[in-house]
Protein backbone atom coordinates (compact mmCIF):
# COMPACT_ATOMS: atom_id res chain seq x y z
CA UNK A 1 -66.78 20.28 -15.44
CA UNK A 2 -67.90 18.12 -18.36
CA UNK A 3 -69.15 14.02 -18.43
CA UNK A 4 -69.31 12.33 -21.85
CA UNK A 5 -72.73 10.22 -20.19
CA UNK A 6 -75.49 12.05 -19.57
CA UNK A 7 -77.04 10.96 -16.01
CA UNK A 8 -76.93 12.57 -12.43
CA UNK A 9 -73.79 11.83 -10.99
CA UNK A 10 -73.01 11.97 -7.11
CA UNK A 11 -69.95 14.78 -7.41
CA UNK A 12 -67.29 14.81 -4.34
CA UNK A 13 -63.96 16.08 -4.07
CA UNK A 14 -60.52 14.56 -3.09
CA UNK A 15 -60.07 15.86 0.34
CA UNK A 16 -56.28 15.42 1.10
CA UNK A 17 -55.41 16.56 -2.63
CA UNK A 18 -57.60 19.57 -2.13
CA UNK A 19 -56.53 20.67 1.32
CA UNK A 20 -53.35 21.05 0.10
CA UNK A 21 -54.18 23.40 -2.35
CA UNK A 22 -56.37 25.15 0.17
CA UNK A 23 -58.96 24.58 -1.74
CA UNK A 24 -62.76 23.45 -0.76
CA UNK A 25 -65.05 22.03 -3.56
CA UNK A 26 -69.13 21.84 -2.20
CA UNK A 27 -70.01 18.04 -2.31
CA UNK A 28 -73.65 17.90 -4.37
CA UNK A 29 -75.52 16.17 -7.08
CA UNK A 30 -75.29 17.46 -10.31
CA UNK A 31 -76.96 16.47 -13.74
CA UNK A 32 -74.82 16.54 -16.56
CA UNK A 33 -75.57 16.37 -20.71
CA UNK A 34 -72.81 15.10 -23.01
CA UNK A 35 -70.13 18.03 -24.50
CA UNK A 36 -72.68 20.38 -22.20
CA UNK A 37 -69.91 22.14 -19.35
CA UNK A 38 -71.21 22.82 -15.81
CA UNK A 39 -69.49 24.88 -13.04
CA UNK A 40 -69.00 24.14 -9.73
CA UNK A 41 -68.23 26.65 -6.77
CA UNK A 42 -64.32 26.60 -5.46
CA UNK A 43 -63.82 28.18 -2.45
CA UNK A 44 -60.19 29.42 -1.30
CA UNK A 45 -59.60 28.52 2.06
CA UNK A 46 -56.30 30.25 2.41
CA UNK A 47 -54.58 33.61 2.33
CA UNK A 48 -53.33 33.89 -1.04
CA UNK A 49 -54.30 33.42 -4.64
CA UNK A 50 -54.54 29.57 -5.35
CA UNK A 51 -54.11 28.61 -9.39
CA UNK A 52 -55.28 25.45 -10.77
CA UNK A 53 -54.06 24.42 -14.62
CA UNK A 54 -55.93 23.39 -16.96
CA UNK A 55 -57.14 19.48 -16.62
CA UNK A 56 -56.56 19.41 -12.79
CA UNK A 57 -58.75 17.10 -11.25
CA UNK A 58 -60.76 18.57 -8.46
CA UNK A 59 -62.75 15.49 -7.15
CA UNK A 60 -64.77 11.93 -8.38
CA UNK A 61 -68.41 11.79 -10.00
CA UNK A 62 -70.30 8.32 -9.49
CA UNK A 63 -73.58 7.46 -10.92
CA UNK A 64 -76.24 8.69 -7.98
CA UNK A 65 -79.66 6.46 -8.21
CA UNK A 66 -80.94 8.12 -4.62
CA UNK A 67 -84.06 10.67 -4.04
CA UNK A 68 -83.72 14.02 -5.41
CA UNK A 69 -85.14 17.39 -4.58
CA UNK A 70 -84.44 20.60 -6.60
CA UNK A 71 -82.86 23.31 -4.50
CA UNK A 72 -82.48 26.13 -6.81
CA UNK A 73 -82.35 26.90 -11.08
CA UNK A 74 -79.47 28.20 -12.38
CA UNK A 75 -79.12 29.94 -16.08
CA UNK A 76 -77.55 27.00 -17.19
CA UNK A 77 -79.51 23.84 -18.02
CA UNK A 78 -80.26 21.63 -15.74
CA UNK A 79 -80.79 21.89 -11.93
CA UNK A 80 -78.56 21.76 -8.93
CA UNK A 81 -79.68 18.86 -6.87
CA UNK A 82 -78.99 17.91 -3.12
CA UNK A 83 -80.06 13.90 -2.44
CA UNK A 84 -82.22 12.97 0.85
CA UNK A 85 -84.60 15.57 2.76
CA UNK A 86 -85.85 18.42 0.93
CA UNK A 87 -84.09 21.04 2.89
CA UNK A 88 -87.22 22.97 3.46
CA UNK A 89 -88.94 20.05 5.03
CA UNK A 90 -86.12 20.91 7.72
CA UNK A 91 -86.35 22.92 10.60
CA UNK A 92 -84.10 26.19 9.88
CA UNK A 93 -81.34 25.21 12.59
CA UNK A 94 -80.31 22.41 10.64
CA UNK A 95 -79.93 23.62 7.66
CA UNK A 96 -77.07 25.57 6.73
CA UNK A 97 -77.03 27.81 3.50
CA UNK A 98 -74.99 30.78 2.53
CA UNK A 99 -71.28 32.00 3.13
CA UNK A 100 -71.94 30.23 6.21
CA UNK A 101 -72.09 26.72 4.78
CA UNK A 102 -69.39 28.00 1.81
CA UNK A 103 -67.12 28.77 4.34
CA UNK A 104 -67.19 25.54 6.44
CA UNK A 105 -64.67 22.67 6.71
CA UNK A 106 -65.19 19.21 6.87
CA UNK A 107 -64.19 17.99 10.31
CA UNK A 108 -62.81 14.66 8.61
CA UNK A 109 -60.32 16.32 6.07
CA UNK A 110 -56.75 16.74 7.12
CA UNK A 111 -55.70 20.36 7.86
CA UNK A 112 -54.22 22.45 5.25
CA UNK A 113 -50.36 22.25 4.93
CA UNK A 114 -48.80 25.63 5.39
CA UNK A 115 -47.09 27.15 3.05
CA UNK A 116 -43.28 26.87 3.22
CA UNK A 117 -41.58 29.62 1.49
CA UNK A 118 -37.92 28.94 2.15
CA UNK A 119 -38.18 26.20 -0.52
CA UNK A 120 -36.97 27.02 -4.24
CA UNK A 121 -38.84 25.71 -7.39
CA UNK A 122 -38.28 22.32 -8.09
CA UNK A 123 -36.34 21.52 -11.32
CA UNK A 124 -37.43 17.87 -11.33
CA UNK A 125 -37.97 16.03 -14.72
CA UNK A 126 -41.37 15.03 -15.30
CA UNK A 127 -42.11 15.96 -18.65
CA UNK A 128 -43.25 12.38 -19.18
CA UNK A 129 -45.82 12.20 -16.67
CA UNK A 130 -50.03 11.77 -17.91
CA UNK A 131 -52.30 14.69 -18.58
CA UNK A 132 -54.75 11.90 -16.29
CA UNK A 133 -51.99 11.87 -13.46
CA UNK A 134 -50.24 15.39 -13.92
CA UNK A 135 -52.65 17.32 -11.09
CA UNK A 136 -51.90 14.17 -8.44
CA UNK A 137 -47.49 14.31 -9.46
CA UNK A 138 -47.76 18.47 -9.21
CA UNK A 139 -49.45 17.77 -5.75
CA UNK A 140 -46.48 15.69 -4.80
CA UNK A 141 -44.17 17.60 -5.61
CA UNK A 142 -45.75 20.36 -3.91
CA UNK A 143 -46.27 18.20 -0.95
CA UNK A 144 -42.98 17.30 -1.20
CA UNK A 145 -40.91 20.17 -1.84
CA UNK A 146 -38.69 20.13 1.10
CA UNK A 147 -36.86 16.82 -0.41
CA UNK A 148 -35.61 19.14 -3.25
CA UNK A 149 -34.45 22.34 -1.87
CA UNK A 150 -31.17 21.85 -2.65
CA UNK A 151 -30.01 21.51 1.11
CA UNK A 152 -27.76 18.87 2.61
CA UNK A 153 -29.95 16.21 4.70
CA UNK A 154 -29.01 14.73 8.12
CA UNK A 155 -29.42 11.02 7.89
CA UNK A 156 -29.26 9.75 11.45
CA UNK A 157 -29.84 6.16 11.42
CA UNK A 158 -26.27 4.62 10.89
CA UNK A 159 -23.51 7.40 11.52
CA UNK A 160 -19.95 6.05 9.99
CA UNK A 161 -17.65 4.77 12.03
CA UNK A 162 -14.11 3.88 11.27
CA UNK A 163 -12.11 0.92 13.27
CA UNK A 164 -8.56 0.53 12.91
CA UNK A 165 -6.42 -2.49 13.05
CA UNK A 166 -5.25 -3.11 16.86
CA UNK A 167 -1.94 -1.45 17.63
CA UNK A 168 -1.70 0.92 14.27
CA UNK A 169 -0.13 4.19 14.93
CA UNK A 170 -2.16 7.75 13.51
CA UNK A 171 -0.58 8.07 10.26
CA UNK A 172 0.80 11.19 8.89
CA UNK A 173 1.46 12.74 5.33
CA UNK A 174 2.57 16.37 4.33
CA UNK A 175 0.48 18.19 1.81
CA UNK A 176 1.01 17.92 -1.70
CA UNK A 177 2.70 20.82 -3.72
CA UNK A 178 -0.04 22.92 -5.77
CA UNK A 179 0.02 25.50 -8.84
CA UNK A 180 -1.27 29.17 -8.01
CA UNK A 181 -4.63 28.27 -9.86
CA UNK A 182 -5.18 24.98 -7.94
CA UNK A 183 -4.30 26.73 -4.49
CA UNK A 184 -7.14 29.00 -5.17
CA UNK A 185 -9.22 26.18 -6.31
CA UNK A 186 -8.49 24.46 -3.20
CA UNK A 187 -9.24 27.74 -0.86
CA UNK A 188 -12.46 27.74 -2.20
CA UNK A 189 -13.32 24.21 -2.16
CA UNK A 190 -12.48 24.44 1.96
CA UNK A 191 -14.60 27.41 2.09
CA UNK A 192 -17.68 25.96 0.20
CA UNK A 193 -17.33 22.91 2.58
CA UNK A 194 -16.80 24.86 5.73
CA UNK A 195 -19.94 26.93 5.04
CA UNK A 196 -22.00 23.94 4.51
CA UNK A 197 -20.88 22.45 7.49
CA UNK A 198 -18.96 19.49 6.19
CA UNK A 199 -15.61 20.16 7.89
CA UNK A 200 -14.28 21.99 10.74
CA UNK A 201 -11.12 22.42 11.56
CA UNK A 202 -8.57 19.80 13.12
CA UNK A 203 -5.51 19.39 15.06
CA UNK A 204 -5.49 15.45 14.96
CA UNK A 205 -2.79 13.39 15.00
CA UNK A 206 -3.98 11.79 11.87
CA UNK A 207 -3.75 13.94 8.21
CA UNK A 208 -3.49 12.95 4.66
CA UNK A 209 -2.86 15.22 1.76
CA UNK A 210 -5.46 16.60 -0.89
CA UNK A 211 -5.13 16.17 -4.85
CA UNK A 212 -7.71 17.73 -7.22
CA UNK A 213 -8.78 15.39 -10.14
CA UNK A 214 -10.23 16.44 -13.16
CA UNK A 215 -13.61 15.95 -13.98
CA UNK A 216 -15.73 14.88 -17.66
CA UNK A 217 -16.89 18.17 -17.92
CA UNK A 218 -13.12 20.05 -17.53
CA UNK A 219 -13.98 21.28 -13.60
CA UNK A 220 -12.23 19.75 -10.75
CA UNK A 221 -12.77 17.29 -8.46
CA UNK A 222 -11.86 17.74 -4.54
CA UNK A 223 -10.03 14.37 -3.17
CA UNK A 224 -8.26 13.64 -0.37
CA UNK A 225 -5.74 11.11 -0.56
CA UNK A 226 -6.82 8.12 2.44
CA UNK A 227 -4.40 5.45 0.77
CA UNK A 228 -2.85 5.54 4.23
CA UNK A 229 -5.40 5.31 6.34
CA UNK A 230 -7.27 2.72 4.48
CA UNK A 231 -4.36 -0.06 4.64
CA UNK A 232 -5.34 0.15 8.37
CA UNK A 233 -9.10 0.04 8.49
CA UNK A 234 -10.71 -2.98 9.27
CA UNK A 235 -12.93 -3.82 5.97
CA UNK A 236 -17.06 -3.34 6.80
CA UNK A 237 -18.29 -6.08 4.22
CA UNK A 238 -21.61 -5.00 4.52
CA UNK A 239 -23.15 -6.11 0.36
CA UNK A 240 -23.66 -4.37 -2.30
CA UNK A 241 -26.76 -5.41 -4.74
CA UNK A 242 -25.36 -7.22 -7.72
CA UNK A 243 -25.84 -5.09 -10.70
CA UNK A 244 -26.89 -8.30 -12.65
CA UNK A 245 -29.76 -9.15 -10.04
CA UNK A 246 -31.00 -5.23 -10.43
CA UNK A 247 -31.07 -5.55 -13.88
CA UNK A 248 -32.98 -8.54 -14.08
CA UNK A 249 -35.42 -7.54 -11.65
CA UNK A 250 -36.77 -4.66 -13.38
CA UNK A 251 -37.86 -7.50 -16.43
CA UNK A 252 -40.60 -5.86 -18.30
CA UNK A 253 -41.65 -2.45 -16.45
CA UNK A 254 -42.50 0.02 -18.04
CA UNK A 255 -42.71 2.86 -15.63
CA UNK A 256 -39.51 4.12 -13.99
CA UNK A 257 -38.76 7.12 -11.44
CA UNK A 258 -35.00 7.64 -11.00
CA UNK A 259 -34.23 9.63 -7.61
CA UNK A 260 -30.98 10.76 -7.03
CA UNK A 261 -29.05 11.83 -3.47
CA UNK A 262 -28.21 15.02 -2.95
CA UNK A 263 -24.48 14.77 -2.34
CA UNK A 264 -25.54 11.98 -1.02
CA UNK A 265 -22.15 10.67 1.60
CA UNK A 266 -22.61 14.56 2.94
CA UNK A 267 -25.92 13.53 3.99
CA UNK A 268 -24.30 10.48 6.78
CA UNK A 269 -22.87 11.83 10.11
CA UNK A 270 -19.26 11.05 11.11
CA UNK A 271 -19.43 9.24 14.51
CA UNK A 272 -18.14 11.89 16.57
CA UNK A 273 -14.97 9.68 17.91
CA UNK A 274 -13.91 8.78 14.36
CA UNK A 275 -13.69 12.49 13.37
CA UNK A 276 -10.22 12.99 13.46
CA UNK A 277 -9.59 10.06 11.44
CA UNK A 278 -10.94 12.05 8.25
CA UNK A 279 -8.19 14.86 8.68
CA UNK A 280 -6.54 16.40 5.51
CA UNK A 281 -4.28 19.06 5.23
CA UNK A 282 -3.44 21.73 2.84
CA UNK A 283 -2.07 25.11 2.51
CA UNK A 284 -5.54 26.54 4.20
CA UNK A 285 -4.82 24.28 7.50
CA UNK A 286 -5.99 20.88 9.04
CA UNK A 287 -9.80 20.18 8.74
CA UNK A 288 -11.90 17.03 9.50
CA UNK A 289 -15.28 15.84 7.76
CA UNK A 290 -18.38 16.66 10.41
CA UNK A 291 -20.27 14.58 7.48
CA UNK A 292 -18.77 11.65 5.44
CA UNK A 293 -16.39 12.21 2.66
CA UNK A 294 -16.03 10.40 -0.56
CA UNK A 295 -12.57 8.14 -0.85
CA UNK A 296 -13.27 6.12 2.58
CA UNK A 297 -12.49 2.51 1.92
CA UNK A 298 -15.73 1.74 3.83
CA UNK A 299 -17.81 4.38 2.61
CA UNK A 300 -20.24 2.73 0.24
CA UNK A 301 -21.19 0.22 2.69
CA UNK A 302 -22.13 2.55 5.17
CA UNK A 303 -24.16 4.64 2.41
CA UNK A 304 -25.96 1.57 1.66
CA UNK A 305 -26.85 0.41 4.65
CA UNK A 306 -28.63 3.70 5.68
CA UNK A 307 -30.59 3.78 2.19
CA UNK A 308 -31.38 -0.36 3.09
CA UNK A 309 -32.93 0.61 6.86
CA UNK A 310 -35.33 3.85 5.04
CA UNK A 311 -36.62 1.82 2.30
CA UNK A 312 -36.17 -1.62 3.30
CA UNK A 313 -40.05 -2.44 3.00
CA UNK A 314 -39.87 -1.36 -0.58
CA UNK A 315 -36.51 -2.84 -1.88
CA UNK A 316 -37.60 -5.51 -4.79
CA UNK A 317 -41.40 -4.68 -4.14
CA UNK A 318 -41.23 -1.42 -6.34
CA UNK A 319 -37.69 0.24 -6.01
CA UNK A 320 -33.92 -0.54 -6.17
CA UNK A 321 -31.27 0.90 -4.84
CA UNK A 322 -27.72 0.89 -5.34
CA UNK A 323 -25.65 3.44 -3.22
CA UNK A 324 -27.24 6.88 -4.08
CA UNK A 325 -28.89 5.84 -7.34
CA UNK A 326 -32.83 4.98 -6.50
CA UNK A 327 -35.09 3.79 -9.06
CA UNK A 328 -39.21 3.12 -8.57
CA UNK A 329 -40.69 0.81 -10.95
CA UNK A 330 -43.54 -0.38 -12.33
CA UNK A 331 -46.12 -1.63 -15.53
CA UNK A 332 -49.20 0.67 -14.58
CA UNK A 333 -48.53 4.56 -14.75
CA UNK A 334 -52.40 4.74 -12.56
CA UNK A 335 -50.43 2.54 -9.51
CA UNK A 336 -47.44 4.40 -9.93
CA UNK A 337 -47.82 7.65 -8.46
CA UNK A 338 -48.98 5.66 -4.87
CA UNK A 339 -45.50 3.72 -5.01
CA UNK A 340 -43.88 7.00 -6.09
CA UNK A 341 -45.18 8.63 -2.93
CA UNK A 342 -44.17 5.72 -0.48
CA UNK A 343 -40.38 6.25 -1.42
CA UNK A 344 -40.55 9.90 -0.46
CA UNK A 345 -42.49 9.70 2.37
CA UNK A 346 -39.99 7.22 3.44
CA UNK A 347 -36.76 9.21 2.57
CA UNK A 348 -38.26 12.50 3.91
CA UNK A 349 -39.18 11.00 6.79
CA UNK A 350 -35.36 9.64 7.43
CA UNK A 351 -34.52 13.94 6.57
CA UNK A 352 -32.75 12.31 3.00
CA UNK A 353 -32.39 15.48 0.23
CA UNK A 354 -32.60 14.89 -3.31
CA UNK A 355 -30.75 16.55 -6.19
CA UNK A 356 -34.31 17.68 -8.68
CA UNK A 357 -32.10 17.94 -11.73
CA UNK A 358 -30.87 14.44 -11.20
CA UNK A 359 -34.31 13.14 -10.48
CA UNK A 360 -37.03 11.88 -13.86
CA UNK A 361 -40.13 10.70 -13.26
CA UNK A 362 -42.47 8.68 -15.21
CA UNK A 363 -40.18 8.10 -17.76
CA UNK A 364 -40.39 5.17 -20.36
CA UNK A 365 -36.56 4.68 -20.58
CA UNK A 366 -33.44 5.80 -17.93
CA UNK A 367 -30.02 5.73 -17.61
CA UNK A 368 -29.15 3.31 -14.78
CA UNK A 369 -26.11 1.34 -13.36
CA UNK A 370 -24.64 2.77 -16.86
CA UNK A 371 -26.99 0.82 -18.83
CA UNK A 372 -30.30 1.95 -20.74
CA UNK A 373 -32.96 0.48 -18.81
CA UNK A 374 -36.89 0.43 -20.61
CA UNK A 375 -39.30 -1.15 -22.68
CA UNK A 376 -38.11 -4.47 -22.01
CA UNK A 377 -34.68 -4.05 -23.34
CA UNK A 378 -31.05 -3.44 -21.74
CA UNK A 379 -28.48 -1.73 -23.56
CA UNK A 380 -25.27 -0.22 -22.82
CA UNK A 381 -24.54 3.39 -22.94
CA UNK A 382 -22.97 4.81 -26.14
CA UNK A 383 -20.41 6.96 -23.97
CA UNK A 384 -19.17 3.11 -22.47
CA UNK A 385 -18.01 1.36 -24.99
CA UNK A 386 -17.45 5.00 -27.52
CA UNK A 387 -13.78 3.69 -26.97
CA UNK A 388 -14.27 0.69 -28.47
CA UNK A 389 -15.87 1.76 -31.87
């Protein structure tokens, strides 16, 4: 530990960033000497090796004007110093010294977290982040693995529901004639989704056919075809934000945190009645989504009214949201992390999965809405408007 002032500073750590790490730092007052280090006992509270980096920041030292007593000399200069009572003014009952006292817990600190091993490394971006502020976003992340294990979440608070016009008959389509290389694309696309629990199969009335559509980067994307169904579903006209009034808002930040949804429709329940609504049909057999699919007229709304309810306390104050894009901005990097850790709390407490390699943090500029959001200026993506050069 090092101080550019010299002085006796009152040293303490940062309890709920420490007990995560299972680590304990001893509370004391400590004199310190300009470019002169001075070490401070850790103790690991847990099983297993615990690593700190370089620069992590352990706990706070304030200027300390109290009583002093010297307790012991070390090698290195200066003394360790406890404020109040000499301790051996004390009877010997109340003082405790030795592995005893090393080993003991603050009653006031949170418990440790346990250590979850069925989560994967995170793969978020955050290259940009502070050396000041890197210890307290590593603790997040660690804190907050779970959101990016690369699982689908279960977002209960608005399952989708589908109503059809009064008197419309199930509608019916045959499935759609396939090469040998897209059946087996197909096969495995039903596979991957039946494994994840997205679909299960169906013997509903209803079925609509499935197309594959190519994607930007030459794979294929899995589609049913709900043209059908959706010329019969009453419209849900629940809003989207205006892009204009997103853009706007942001004004001069200079912070931004883009989060990103984890396939995020997968992550909304199908209200159990409407299930055989969603039923497609190809050469593998008749399945229905369990989750909601992509291509259902009222699809978005739904999506965005379950991201509204989790962070609606935060919406204009220091995120946006549109659909499965989520963006946390602001001018001060320090205030940051704190508005950084409200939006996860909130979506992991609502079970919402992110996708890490679609998630930056702390970054000066982002791609957002299609546009190039930062430093006080919006511009358009070069890939938009590449046509029109």
């Amino acid at each position: 530990m090092c101080c550019n002032v010299k002085g006796v500073y009152l040293v303490r750590e940062l309890p709920v960033q420490m007990s995560r790490r299972k680590v304990l730092l001893h509370n004391a007052i400590a004199e310190f000497s300009p470019n002169t280090p001075r070490s401070r006992y850790l103790t690991n509270i847990g099983d297993v090796p615990v690593h700190l980096s370089k620069g992590y920041v352990v706990g706070t030292a304030t200027a300390y004007n109290g009583p002093l007593h010297v307790v012991e000399e070390e090698e290195e200069p200066g003394a360790v110093l406890t404020m109040g009572v000499d301790p051996r003014d004390k009877p010997d009952e109340e003082v405790k010294t030795g592995p005893e006292a090393e080993e003991g817990i603050d009653e006031g600190q949170p418990p440790p977290h346990p250590q979850d091993r069925t989560c994967r490394k995170s793969e978020v971006h955050w290259d940009g982040v502070p050396g000041t502020l890197r210890a307290a976003v590593d603790d997040l992340l660690e804190e907050y693995k779970a959101l990016w294990a690369g699982h689908l979440g279960k977002v209960d608070v608005t399952p989708h529901r589908i109503e059809v016009t009064l008197g419309e008959r199930p509608r019916r389509a045959q499935p759609y004639r396939a090469s040998h290389a897209l059946r087996d694309i197909i096969a495995k696309e039903v596979q991957r989704q039946r494994d994840l629990g997205v679909i299960e199969p169906s013997s509903a009335e209803w079925t609509f056919p499935v197309i594959l559509v190519p994607k930007p980067d030459g794979t294929m994307r899995f589609c049913v075809v709900y043209r059908q169904r959706t010329e019969v579903t009453v419209r849900d006209e629940y809003p989207l934000p205006r892009m204009d009034d997103c853009f706007d808002f942001l004004g001069d930040a200079k912070v931004f945190s883009t989060l990103d949804c984890n396939s995020g429709y997968w992550q909304i329940p199908m209200a159990d009645k409407d299930r055989d609504k969603t039923t497609f049909v190809c050469l593998e057999g008749a399945y229905r989504y369990i989750l909601l699919p992509s291509g259902l007229s009222n699809a978005p709304a739904t999506f965005q009214r379950a991201i509204d309810m989790i962070l609606g306390g935060l919406k204009w104050k220091s995120c946006l949201v549109y659909l499965d894009d989520i963006i946390v901005f602001l001018q001060s990097a320090g205030e940051h992390v704190e508005h950084l850790r409200e939006g996860v709390t909130a979506l992991r407490g609502a079970s919402v999965c992110l996708k890490d390699k679609k998630c930056h943090l702390f970054e000066e500029e982002v791609e957002y809405l299609g546009h190039i959001v930062g430093r006080g200026e919006l511009k358009v993506q070069d890939k938009n408007i590449r046509g029109l050069k």
